[in-house]
C-alpha atoms as a PDB file:
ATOM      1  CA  UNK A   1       0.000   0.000   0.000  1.00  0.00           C
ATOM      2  CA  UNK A   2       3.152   2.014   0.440  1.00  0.00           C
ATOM      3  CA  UNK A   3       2.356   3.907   3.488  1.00  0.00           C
ATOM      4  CA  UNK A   4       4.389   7.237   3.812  1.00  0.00           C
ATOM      5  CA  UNK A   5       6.018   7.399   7.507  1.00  0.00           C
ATOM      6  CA  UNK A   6       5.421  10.382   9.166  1.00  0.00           C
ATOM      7  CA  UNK A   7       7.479  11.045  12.665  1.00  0.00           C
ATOM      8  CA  UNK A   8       6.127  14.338  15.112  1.00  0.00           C
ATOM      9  CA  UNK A   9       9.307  15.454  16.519  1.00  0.00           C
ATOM     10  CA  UNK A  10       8.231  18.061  19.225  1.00  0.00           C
ATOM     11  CA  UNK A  11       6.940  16.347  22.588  1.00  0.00           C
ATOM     12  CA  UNK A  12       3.604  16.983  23.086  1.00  0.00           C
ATOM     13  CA  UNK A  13       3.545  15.866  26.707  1.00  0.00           C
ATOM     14  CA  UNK A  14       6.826  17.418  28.589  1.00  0.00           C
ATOM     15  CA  UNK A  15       8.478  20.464  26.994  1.00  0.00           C
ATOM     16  CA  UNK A  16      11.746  19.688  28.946  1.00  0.00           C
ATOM     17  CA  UNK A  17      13.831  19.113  26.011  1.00  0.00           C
ATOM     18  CA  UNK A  18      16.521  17.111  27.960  1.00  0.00           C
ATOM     19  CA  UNK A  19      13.643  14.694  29.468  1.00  0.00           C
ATOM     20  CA  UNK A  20      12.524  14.356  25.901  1.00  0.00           C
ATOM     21  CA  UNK A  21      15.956  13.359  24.564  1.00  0.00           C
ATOM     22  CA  UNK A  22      16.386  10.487  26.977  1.00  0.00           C
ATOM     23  CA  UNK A  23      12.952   9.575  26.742  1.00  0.00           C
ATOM     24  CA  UNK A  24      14.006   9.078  22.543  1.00  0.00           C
ATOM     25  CA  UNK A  25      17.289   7.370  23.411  1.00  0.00           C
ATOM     26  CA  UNK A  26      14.940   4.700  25.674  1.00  0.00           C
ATOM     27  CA  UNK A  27      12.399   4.456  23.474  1.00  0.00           C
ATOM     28  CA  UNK A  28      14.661   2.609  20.742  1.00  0.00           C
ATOM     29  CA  UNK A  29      16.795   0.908  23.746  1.00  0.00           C
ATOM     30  CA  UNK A  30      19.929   3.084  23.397  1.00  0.00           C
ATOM     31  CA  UNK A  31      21.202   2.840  27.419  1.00  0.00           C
ATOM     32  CA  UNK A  32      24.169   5.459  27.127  1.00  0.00           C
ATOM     33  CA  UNK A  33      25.759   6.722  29.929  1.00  0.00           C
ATOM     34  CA  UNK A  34      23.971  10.180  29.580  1.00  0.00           C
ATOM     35  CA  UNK A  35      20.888   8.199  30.128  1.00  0.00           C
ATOM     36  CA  UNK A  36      21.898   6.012  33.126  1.00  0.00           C
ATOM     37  CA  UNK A  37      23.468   9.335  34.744  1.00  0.00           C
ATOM     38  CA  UNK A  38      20.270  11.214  34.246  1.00  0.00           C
ATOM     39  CA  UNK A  39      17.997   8.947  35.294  1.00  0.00           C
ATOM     40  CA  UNK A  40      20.510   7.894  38.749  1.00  0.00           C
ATOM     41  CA  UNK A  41      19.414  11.357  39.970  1.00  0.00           C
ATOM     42  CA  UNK A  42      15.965  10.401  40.844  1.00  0.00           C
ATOM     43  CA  UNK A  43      16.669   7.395  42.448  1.00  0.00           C
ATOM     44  CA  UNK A  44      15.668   6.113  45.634  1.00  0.00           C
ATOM     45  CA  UNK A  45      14.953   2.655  47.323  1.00  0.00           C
ATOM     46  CA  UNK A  46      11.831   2.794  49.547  1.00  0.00           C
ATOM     47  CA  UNK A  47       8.371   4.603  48.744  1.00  0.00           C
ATOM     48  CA  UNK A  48       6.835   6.878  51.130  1.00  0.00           C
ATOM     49  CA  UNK A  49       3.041   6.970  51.161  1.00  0.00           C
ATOM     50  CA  UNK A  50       2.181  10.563  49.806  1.00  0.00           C
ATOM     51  CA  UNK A  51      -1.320  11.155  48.770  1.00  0.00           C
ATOM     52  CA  UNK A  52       0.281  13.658  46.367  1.00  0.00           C
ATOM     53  CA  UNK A  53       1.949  11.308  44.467  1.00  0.00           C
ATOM     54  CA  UNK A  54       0.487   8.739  41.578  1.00  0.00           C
ATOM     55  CA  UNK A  55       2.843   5.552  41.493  1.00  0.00           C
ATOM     56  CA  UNK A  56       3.337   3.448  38.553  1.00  0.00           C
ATOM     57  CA  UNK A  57       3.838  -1.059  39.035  1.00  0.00           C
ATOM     58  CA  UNK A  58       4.779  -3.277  36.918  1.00  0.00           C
ATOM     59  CA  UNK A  59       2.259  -5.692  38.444  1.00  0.00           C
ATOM     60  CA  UNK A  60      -1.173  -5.639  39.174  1.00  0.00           C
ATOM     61  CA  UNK A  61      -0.869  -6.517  42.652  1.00  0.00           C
ATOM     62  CA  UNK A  62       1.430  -3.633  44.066  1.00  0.00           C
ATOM     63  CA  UNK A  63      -0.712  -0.985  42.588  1.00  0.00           C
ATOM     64  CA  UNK A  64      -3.931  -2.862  44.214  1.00  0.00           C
ATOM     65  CA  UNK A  65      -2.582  -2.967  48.069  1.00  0.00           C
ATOM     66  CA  UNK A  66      -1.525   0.957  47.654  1.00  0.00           C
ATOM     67  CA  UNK A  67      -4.871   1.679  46.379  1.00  0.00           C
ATOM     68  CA  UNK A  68      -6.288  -0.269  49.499  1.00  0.00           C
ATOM     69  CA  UNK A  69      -3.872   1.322  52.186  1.00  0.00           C
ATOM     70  CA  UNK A  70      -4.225   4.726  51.238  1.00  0.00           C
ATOM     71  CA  UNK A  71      -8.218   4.505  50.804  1.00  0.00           C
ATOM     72  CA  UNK A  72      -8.324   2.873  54.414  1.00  0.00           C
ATOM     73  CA  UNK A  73      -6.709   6.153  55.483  1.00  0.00           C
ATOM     74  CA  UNK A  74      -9.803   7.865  54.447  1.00  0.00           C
ATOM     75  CA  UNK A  75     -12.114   6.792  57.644  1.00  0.00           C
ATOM     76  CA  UNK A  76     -15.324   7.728  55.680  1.00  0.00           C
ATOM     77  CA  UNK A  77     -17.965   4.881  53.979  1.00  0.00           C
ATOM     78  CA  UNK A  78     -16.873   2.800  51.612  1.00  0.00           C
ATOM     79  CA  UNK A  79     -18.532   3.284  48.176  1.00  0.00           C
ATOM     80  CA  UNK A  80     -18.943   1.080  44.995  1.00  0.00           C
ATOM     81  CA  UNK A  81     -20.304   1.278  41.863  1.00  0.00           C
ATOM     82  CA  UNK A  82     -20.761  -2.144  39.882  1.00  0.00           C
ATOM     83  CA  UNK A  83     -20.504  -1.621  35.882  1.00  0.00           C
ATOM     84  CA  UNK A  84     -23.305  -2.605  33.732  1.00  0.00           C
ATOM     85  CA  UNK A  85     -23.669  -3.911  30.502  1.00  0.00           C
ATOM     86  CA  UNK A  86     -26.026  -4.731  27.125  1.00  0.00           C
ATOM     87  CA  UNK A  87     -24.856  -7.490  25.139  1.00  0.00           C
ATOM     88  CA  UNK A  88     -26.913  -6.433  21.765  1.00  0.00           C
ATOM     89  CA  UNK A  89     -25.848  -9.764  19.326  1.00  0.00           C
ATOM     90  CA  UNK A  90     -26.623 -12.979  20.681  1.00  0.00           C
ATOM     91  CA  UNK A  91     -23.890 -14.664  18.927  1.00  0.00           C
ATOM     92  CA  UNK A  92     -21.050 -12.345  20.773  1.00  0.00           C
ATOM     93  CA  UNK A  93     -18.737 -15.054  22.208  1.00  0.00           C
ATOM     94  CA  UNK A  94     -18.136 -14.217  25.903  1.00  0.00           C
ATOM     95  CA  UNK A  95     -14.991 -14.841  25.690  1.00  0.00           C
ATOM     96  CA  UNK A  96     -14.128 -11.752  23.345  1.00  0.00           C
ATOM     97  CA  UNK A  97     -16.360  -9.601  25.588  1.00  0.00           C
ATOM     98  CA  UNK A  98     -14.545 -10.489  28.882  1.00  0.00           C
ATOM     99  CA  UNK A  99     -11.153  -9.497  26.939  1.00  0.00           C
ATOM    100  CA  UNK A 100     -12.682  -6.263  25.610  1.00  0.00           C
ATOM    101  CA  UNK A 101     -13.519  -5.312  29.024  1.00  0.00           C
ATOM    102  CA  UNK A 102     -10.680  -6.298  30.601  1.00  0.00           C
ATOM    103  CA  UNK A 103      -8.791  -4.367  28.084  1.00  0.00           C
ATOM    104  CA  UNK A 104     -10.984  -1.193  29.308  1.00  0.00           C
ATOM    105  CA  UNK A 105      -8.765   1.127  31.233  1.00  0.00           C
ATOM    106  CA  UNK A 106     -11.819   1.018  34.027  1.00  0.00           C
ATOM    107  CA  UNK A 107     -13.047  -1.189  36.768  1.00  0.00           C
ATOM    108  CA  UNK A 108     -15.673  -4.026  36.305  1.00  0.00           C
ATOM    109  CA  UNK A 109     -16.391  -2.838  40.509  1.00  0.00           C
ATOM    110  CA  UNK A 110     -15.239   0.665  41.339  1.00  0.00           C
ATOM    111  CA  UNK A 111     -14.478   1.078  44.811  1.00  0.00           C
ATOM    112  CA  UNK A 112     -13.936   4.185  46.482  1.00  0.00           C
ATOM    113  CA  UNK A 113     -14.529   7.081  49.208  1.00  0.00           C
ATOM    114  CA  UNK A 114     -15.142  10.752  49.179  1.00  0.00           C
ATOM    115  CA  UNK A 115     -11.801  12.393  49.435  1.00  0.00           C
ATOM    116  CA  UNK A 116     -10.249   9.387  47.432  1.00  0.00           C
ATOM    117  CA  UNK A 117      -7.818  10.459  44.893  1.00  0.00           C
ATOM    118  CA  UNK A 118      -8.601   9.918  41.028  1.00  0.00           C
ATOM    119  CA  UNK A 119      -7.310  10.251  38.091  1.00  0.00           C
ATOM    120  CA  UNK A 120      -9.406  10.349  34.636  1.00  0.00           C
ATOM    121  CA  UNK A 121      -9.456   7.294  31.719  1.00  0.00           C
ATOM    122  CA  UNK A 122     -10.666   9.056  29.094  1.00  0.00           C
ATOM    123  CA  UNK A 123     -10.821  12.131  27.043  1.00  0.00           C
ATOM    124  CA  UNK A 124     -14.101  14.578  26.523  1.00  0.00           C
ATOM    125  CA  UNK A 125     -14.288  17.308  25.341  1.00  0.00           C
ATOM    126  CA  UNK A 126     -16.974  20.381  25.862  1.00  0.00           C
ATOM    127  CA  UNK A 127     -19.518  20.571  22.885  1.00  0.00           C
ATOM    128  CA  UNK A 128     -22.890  21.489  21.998  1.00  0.00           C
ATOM    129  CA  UNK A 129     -24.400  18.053  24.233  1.00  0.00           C
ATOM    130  CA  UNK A 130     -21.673  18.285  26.769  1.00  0.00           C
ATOM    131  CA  UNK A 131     -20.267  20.871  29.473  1.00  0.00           C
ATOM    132  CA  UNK A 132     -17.532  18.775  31.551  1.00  0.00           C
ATOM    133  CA  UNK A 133     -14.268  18.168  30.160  1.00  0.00           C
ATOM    134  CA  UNK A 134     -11.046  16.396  31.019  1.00  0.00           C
ATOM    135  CA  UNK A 135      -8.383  14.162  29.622  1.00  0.00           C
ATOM    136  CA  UNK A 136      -6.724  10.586  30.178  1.00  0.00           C
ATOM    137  CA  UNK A 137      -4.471  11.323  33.247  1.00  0.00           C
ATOM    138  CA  UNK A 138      -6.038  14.239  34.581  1.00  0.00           C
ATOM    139  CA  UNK A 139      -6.386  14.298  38.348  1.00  0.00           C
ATOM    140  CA  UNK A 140      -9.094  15.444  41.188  1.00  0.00           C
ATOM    141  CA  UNK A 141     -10.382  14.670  44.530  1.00  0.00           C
ATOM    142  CA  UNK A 142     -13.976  12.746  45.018  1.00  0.00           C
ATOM    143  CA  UNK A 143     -15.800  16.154  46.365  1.00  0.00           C
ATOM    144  CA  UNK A 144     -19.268  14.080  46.583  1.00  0.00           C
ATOM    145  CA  UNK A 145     -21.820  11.744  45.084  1.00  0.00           C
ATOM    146  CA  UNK A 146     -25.255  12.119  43.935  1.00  0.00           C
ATOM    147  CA  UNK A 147     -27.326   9.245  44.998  1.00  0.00           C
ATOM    148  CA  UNK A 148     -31.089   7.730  44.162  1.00  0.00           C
ATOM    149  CA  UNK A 149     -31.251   5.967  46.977  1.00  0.00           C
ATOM    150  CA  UNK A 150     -28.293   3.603  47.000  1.00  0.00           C
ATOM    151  CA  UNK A 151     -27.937   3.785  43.807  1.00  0.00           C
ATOM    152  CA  UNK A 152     -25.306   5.958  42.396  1.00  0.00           C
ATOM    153  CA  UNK A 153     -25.832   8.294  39.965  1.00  0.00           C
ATOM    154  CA  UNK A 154     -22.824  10.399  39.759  1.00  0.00           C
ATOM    155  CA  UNK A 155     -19.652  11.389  40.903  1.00  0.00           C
ATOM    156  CA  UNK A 156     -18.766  15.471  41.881  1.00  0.00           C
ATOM    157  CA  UNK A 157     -14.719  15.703  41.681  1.00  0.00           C
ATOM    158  CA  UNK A 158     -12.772  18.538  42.236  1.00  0.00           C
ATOM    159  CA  UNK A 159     -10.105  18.460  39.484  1.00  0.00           C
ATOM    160  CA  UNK A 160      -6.957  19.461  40.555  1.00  0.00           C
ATOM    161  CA  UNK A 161      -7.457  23.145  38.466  1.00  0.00           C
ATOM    162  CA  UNK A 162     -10.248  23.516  40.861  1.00  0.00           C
ATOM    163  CA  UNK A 163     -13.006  23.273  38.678  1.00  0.00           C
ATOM    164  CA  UNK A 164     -15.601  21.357  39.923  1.00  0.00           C
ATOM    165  CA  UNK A 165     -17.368  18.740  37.464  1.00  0.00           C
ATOM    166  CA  UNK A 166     -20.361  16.259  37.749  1.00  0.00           C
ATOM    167  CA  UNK A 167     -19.339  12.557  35.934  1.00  0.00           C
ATOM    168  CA  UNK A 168     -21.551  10.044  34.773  1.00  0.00           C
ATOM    169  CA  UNK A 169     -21.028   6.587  33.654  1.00  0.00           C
ATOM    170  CA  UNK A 170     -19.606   6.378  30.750  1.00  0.00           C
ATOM    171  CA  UNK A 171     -20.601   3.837  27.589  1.00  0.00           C
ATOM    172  CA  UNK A 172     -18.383   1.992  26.089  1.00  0.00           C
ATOM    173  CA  UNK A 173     -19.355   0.345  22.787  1.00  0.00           C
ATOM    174  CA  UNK A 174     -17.642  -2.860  21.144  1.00  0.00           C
ATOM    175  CA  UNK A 175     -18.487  -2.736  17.453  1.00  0.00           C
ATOM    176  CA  UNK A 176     -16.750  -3.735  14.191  1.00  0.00           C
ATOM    177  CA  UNK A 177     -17.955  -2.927  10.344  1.00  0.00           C
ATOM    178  CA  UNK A 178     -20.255  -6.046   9.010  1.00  0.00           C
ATOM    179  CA  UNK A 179     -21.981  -6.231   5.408  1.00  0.00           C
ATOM    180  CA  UNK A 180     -25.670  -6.292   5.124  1.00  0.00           C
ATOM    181  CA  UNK A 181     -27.172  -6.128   1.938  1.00  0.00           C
ATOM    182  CA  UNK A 182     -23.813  -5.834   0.005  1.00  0.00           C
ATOM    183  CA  UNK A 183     -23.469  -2.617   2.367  1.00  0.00           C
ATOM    184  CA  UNK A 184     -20.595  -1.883   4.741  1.00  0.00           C
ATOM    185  CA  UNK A 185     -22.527  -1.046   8.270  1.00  0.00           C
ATOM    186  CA  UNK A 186     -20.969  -0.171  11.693  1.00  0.00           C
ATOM    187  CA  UNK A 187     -22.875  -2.463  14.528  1.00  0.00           C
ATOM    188  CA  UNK A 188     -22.470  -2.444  18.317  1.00  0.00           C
ATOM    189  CA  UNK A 189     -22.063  -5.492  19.648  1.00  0.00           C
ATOM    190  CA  UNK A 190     -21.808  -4.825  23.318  1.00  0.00           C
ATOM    191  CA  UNK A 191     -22.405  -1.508  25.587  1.00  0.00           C
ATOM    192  CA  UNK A 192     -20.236  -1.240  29.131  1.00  0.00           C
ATOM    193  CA  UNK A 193     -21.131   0.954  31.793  1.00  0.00           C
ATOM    194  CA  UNK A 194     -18.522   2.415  34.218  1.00  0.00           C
ATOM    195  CA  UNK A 195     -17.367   5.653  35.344  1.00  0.00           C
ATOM    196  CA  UNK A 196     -14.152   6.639  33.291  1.00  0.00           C
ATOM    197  CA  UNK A 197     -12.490   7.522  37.018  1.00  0.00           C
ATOM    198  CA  UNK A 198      -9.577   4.892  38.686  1.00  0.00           C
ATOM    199  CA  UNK A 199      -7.833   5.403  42.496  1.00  0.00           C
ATOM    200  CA  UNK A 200      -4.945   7.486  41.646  1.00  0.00           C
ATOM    201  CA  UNK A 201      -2.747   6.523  44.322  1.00  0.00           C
ATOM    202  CA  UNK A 202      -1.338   3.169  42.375  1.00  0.00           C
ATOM    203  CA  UNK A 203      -1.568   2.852  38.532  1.00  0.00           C
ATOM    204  CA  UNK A 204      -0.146  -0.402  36.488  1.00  0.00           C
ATOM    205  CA  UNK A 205       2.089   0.752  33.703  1.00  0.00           C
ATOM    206  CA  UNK A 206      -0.286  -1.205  30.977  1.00  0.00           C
ATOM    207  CA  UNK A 207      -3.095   1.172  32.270  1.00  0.00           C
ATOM    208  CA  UNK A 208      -1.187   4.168  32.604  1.00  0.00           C
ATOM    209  CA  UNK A 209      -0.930   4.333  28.684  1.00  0.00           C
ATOM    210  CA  UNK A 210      -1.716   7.911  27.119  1.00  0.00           C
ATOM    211  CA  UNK A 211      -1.728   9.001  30.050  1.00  0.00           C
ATOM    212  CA  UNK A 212      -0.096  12.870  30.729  1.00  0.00           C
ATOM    213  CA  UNK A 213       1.036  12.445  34.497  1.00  0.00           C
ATOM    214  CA  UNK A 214       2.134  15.485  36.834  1.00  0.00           C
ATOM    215  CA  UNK A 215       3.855  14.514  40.534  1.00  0.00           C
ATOM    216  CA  UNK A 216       4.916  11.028  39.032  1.00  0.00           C
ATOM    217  CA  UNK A 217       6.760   8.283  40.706  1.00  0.00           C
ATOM    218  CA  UNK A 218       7.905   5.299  38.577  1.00  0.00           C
ATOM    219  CA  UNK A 219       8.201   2.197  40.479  1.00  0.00           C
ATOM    220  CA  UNK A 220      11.025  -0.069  38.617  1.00  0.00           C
ATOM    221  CA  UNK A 221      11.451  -3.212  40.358  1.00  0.00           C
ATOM    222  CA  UNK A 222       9.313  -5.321  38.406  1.00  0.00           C
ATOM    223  CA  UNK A 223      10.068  -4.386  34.507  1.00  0.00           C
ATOM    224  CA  UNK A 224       9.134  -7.209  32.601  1.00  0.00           C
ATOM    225  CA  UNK A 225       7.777  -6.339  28.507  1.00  0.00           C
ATOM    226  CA  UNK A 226       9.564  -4.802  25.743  1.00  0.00           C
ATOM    227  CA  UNK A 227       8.586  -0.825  26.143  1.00  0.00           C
ATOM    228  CA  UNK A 228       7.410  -0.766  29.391  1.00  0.00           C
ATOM    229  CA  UNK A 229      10.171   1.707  31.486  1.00  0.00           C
ATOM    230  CA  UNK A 230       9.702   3.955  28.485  1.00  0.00           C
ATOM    231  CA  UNK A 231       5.812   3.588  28.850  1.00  0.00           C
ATOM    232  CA  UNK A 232       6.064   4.424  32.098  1.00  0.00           C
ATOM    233  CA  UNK A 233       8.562   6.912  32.605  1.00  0.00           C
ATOM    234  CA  UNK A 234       7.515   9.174  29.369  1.00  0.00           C
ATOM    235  CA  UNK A 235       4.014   9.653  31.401  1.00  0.00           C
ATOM    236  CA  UNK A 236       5.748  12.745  33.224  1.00  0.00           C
ATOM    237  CA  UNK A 237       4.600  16.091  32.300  1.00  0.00           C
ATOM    238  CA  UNK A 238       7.563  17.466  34.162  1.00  0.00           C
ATOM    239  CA  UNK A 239      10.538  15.532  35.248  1.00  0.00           C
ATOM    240  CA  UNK A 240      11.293  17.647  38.500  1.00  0.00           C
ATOM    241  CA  UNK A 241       7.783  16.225  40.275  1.00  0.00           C
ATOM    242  CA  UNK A 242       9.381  12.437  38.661  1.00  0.00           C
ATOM    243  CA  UNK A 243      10.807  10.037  41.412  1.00  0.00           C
ATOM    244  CA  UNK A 244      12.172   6.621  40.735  1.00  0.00           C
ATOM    245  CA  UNK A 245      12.164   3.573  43.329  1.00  0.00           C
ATOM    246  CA  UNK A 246      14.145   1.191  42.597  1.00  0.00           C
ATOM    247  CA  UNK A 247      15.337  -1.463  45.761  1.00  0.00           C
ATOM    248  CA  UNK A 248      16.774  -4.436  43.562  1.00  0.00           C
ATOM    249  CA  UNK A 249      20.243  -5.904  44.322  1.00  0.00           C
ATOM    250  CA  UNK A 250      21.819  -5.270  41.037  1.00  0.00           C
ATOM    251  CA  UNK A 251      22.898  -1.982  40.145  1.00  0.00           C
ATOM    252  CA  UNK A 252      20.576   0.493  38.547  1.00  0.00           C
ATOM    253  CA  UNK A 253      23.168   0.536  35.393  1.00  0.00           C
ATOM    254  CA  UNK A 254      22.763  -3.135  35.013  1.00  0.00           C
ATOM    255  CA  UNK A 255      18.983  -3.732  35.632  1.00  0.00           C
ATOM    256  CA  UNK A 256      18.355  -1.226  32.879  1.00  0.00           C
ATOM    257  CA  UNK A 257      20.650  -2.793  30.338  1.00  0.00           C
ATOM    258  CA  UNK A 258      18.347  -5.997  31.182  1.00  0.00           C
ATOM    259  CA  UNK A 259      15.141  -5.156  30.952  1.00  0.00           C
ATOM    260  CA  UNK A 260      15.412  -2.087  28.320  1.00  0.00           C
ATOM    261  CA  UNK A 261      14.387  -4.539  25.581  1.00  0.00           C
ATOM    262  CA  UNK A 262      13.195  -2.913  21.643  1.00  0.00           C
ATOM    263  CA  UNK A 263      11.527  -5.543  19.709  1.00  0.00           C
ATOM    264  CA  UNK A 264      13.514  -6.679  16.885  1.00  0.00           C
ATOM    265  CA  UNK A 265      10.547  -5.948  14.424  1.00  0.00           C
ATOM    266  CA  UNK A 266      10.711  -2.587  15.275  1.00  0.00           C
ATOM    267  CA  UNK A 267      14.377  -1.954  15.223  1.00  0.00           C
ATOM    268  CA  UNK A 268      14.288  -3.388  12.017  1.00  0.00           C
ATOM    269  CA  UNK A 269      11.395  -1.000  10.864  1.00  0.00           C
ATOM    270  CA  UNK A 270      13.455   2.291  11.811  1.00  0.00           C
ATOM    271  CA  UNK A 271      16.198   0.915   9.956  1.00  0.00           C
ATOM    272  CA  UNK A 272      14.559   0.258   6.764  1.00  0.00           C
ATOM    273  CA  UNK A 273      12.157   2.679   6.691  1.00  0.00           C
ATOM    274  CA  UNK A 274      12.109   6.526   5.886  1.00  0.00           C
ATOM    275  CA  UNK A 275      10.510   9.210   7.291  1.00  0.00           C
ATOM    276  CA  UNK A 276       9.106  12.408   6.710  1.00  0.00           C
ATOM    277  CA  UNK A 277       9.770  14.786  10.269  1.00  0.00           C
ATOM    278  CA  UNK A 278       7.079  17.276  11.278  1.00  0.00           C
ATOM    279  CA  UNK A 279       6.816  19.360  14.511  1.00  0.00           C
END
């Protein structure tokens, strides 16, 4: 089809140009000494519980128990919100709906308090049908919820601007183009139903993707998949609020020469491939 490459050369996240350059030098596994040197000065070994601060694991489990011990700090009720969902084709295989979901940077069972910290999972934008705003990795503070009953109807959170905003579930749609009638047609094959809001405190480095993260701290110890420190790292808006923990045995220079992998399919694509550069 001959595609024609195009490669956006100005950072859109961080406009700390030095960040960005070892950001580039990690994202195609080049571990130089400029980058182990730049990266040693944010080191440290143990994490201290700051509610300030969103975290970044490598595994599920470590982000779950700092989600749990900072909400039981909050000694107010304990709230939840189970998604729901519409399965609108019969002939959907549950299997490929339980992946979708999982695969939905939500919870199936959101659990948190007022005064819990959050962070958004998706982007909207103000229009004609909508007046609240905000964008994947945007933070706030639960100020309230709006209840019918027990059941919940929305969330209030002060966003860390100080704007105040009223969310409500979102809907998530699986879909995918079909022919009827010799016709290509768009049909949803599945609706989800879950606030686009996750604890803020601990964040897996999967779900942290597209994220824009100020006050960042980057736990390291358990790097595992090709891409992952960059992933995680190059959510900082602003490397001074960016802390590393890292408590392994092996030096820091070491660890990162082992788990900084590039797939081979991509190096191989940069090499053969040319480019057209735009800001």
């Amino acid at each position: 089809m001959k595609f024609v490459n195009v490669e956006f050369i100005t950072s859109k996240r961080t406009q700390d140009l030095e960040f960005y350059e070892i950001l580039s030098s990690l994202r195609v596994g080049d571990i130089n000494p400029k980058v182990s040197s730049y990266l040693g000065k944010f080191l440290s070994r143990n994490l201290i519980l700051d509610s300030s601060k969103t975290v970044l694991f490598g595994r599920n489990i470590d982000a779950d128990e700092l989600n749990k011990a900072m909400l039981n700090r909050l000694d107010l009720p304990l709230e939840k919100f189970i998604a729901g969902y519409d399965i609108h084709d019969e002939n959907l295989r549950s299997e490929r709906f339980i992946k979708w979901v999982e695969n939905l940077n939500v919870p199936a069972n959101f659990e948190f308090k007022v005064g819990a910290k959050v962070i958004f999972t998706a982007n909207r934008y103000k229009s004609a049908f909508n007046s609240v705003s905000f964008y994947n990795g945007e933070q706030g503070i639960i100020d309230s919820v709006v209840k019918d009953g027990y059941q919940i109807l929305a969330i209030k959170i002060e966003k860390n601007s100080g704007e105040l905003v009223e969310i409500t579930p979102n809907s998530y749609d699986l879909g995918e183009f079909r022919l009827k009638d010799d016709e290509p047609s768009y049909e949803i094959l599945a609706s989800f139903y879950q606030f686009p809001l996750r604890l803020a405190y601990g964040i897996t480095i999967h779900k942290s993707q597209g994220m824009s993260i100020d006050n960042l701290t980057c736990n390291l110890n358990n790097i595992f998949a090709e891409g992952q420190l960059y992933v995680a790292l190059s959510r900082a808006i602003n490397p001074k609020n960016l802390s590393i923990i890292y408590s392994r045995s092996a030096s820091f220079d070491s660890y990162l020469n082992k788990v900084v992998k590039v797939s081979n399919d991509v190096k191989e694509f940069y090499e053969k491939e040319t480019f057209i550069y735009m800001d």
